[in-house]
PDB file of N, CA and C in Angstrom:
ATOM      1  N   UNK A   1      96.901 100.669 114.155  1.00  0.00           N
ATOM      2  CA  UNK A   1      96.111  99.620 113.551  1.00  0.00           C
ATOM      3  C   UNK A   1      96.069  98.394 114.459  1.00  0.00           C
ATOM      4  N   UNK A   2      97.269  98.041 115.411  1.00  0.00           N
ATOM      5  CA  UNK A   2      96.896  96.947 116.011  1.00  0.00           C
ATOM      6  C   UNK A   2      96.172  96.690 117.147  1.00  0.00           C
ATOM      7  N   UNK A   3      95.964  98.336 117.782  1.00  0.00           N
ATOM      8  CA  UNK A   3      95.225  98.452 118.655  1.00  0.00           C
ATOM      9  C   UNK A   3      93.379  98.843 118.506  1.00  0.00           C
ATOM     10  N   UNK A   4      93.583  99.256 116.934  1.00  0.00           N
ATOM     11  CA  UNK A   4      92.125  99.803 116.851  1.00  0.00           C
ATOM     12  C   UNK A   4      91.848  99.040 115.659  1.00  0.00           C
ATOM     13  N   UNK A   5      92.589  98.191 114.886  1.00  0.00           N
ATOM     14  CA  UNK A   5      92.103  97.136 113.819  1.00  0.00           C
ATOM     15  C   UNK A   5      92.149  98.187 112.453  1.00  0.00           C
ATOM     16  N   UNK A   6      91.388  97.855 111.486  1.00  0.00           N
ATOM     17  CA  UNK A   6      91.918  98.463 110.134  1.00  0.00           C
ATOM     18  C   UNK A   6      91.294 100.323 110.664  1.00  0.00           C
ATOM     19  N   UNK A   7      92.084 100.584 109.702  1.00  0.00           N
ATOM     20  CA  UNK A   7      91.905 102.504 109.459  1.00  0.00           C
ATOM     21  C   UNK A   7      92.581 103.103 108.324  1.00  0.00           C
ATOM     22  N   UNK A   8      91.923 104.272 108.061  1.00  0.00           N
ATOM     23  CA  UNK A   8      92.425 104.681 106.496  1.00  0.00           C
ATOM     24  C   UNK A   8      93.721 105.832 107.053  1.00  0.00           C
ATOM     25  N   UNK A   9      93.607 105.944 105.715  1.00  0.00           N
ATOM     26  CA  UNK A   9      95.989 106.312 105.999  1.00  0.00           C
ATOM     27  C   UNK A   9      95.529 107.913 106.917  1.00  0.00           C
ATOM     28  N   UNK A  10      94.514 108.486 106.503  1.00  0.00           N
ATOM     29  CA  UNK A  10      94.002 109.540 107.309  1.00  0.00           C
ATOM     30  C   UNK A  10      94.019 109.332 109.026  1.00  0.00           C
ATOM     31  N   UNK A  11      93.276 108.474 109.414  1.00  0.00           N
ATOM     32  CA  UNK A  11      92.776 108.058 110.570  1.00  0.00           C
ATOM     33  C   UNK A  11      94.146 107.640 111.440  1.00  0.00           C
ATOM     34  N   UNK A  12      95.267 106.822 110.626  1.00  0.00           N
ATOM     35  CA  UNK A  12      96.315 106.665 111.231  1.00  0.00           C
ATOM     36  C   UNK A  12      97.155 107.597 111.079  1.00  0.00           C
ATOM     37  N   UNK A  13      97.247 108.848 110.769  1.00  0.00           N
ATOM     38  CA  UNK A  13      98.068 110.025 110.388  1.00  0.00           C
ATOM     39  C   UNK A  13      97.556 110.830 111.435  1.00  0.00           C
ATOM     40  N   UNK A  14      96.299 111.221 111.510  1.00  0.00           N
ATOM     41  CA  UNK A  14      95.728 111.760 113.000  1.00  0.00           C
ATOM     42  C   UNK A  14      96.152 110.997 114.251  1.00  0.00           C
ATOM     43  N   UNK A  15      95.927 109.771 114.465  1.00  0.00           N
ATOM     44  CA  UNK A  15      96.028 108.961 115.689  1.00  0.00           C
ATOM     45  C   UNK A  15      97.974 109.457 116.024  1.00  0.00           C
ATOM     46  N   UNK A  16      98.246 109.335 115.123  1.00  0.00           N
ATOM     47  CA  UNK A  16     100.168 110.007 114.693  1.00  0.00           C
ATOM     48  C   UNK A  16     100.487 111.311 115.046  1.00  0.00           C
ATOM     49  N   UNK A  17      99.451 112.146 114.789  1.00  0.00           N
ATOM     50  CA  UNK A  17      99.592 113.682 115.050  1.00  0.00           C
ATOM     51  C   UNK A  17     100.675 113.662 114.006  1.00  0.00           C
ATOM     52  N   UNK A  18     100.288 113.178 112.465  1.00  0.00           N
ATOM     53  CA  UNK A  18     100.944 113.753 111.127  1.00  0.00           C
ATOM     54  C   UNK A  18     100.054 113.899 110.266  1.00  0.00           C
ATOM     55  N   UNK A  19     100.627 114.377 108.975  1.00  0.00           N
ATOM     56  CA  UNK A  19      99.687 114.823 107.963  1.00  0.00           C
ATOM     57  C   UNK A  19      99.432 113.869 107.105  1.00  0.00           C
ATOM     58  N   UNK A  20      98.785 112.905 106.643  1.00  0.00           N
ATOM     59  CA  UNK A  20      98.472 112.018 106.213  1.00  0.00           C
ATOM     60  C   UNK A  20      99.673 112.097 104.619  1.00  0.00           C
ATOM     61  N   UNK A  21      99.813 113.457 103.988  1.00  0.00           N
ATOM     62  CA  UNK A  21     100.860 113.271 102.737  1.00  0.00           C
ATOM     63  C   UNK A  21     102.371 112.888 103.147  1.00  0.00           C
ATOM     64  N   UNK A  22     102.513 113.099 104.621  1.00  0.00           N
ATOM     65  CA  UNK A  22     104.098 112.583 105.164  1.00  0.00           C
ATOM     66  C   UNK A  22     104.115 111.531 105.543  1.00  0.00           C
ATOM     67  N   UNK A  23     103.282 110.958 105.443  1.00  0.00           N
ATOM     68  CA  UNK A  23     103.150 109.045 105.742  1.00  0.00           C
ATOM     69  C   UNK A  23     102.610 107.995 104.467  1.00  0.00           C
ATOM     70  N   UNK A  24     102.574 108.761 103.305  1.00  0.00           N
ATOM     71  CA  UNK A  24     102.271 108.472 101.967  1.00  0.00           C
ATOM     72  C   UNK A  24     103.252 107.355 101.440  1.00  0.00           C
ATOM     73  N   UNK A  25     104.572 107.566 101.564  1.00  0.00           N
ATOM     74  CA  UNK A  25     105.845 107.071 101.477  1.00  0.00           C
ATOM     75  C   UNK A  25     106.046 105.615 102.558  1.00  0.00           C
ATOM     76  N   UNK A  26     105.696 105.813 103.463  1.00  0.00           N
ATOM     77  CA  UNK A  26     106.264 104.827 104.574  1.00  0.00           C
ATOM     78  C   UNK A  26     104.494 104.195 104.333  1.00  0.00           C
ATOM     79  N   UNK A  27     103.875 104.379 104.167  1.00  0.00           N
ATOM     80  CA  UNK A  27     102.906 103.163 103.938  1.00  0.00           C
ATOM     81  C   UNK A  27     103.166 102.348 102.782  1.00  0.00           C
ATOM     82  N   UNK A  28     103.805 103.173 101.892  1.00  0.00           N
ATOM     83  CA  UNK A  28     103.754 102.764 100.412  1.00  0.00           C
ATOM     84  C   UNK A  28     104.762 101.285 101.202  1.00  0.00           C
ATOM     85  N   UNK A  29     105.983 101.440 101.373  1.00  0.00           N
ATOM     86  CA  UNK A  29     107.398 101.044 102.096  1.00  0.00           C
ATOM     87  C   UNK A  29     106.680  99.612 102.854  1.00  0.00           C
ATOM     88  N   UNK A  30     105.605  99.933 103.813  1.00  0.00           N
ATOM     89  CA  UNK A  30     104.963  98.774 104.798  1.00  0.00           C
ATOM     90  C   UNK A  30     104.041  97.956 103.672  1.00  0.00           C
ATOM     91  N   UNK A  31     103.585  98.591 102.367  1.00  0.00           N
ATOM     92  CA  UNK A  31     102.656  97.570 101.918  1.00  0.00           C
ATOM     93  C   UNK A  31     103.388  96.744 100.831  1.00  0.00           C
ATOM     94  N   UNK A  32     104.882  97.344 100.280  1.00  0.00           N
ATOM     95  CA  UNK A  32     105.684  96.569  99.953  1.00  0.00           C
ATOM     96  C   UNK A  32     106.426  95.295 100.519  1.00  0.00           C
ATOM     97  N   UNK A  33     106.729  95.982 101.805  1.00  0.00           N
ATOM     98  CA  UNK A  33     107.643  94.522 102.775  1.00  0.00           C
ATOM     99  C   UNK A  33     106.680  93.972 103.146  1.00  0.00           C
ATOM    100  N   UNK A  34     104.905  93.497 102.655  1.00  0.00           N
ATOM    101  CA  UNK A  34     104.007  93.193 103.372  1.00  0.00           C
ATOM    102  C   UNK A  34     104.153  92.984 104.512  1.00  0.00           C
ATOM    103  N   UNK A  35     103.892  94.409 105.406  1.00  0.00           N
ATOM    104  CA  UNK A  35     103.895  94.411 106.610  1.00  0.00           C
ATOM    105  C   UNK A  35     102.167  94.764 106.938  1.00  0.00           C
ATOM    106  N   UNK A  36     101.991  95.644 105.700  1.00  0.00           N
ATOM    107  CA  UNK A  36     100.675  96.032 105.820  1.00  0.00           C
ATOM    108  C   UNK A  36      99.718  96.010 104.251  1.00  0.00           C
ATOM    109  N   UNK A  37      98.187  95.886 104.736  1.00  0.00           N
ATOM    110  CA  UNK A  37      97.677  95.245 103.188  1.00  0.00           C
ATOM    111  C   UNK A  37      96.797  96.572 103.095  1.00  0.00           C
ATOM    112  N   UNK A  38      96.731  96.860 101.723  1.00  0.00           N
ATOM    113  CA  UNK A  38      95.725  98.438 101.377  1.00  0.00           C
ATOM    114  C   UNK A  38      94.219  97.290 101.166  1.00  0.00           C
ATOM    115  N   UNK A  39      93.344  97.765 101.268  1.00  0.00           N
ATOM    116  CA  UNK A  39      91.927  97.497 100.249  1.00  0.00           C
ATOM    117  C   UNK A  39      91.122  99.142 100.152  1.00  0.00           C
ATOM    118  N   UNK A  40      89.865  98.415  99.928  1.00  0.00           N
ATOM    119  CA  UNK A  40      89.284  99.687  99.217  1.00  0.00           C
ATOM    120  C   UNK A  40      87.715  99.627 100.412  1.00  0.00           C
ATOM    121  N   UNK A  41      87.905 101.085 100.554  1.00  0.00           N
ATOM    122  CA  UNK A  41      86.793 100.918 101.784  1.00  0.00           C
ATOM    123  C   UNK A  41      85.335 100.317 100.955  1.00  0.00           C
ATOM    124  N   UNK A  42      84.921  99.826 101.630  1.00  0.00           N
ATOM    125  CA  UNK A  42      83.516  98.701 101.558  1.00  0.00           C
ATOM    126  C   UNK A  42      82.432 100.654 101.240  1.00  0.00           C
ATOM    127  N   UNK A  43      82.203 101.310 101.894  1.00  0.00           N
ATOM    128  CA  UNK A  43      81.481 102.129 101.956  1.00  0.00           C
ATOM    129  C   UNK A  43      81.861 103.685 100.562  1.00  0.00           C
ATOM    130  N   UNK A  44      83.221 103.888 101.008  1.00  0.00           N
ATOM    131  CA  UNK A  44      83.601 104.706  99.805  1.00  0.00           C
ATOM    132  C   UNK A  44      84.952 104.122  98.921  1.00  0.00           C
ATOM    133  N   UNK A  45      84.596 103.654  97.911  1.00  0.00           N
ATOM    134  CA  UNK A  45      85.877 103.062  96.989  1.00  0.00           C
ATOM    135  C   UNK A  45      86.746 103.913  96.988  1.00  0.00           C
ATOM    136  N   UNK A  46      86.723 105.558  97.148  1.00  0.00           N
ATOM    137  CA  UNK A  46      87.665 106.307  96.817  1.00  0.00           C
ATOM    138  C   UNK A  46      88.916 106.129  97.799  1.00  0.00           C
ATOM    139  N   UNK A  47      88.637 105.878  98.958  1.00  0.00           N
ATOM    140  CA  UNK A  47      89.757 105.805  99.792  1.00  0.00           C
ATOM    141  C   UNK A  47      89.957 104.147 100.250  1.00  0.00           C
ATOM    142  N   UNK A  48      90.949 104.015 100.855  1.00  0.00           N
ATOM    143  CA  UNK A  48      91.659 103.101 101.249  1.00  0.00           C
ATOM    144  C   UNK A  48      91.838 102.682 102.239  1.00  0.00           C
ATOM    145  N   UNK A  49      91.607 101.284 102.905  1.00  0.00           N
ATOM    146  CA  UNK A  49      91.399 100.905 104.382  1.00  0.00           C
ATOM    147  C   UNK A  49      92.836 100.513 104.789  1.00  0.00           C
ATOM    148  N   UNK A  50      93.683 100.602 105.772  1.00  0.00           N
ATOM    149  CA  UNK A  50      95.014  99.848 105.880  1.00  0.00           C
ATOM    150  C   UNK A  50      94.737  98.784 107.121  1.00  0.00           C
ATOM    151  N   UNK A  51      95.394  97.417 107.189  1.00  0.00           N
ATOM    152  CA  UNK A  51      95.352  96.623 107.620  1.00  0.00           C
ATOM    153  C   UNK A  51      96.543  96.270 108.063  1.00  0.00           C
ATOM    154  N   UNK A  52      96.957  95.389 109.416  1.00  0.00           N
ATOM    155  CA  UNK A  52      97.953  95.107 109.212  1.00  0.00           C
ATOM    156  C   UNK A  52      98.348  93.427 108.709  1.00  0.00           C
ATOM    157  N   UNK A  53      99.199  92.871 108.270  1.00  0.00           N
ATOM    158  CA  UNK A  53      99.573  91.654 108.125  1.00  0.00           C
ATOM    159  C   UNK A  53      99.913  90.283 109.092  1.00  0.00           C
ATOM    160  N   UNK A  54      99.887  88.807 108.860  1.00  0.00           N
ATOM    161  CA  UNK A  54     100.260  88.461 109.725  1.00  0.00           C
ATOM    162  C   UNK A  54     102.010  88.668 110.386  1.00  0.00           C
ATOM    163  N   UNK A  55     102.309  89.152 108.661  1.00  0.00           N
ATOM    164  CA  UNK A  55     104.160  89.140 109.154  1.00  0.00           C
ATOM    165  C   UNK A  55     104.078  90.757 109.491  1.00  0.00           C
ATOM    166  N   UNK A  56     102.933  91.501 109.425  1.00  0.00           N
ATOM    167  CA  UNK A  56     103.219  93.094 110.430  1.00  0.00           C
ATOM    168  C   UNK A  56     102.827  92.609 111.614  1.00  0.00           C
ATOM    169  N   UNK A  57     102.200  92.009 111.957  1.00  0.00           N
ATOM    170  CA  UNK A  57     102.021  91.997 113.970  1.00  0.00           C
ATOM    171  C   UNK A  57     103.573  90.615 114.146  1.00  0.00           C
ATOM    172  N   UNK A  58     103.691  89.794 113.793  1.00  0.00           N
ATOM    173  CA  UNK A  58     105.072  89.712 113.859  1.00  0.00           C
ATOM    174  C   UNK A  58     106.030  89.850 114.160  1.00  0.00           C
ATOM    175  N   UNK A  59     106.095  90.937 113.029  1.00  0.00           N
ATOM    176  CA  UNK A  59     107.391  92.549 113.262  1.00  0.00           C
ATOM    177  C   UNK A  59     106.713  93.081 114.479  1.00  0.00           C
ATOM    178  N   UNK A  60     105.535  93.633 114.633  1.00  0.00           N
ATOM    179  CA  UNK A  60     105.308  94.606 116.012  1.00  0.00           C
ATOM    180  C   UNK A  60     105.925  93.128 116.912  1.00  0.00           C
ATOM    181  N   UNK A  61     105.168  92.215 117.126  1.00  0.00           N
ATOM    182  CA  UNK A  61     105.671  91.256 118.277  1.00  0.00           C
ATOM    183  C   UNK A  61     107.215  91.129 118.607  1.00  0.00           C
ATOM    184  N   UNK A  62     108.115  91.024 117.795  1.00  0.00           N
ATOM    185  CA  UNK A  62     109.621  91.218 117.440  1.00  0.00           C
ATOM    186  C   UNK A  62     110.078  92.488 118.375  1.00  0.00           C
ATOM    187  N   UNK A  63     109.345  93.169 117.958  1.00  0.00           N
ATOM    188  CA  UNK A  63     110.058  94.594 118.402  1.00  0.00           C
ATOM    189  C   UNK A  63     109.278  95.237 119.617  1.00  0.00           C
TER     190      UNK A  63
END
């Protein structure tokens, strides 16, 4: 996400070479510690755009 800006949990599960249901958990985890913010794609409501936060680039900057 910080290199290609928002993407749905799919798009970053591919870019991962994982299955988008094994990263279900650890997004849930990043949108709790607002590291990262969900919305709702502009084009299909059904899925979900992920973003990152100012306190997730932060943390990436930190680390």
């Amino acid at each position: 996400m910080r290199r290609h800006g928002a993407a749905t949990p799919g798009e970053v599960a591919a870019a991962e070479r994982q299955r988008p249901q094994s990263l279900t958990r650890v997004f849930a985890e990043l949108e709790s510690d607002g590291l990262i913010a969900r919305t709702a794609d502009g084009a299909d409501r059904r899925q979900s755009v992920l973003t990152l936060t100012a306190e997730g680039l932060r943390a990436l900057e930190r680390d």
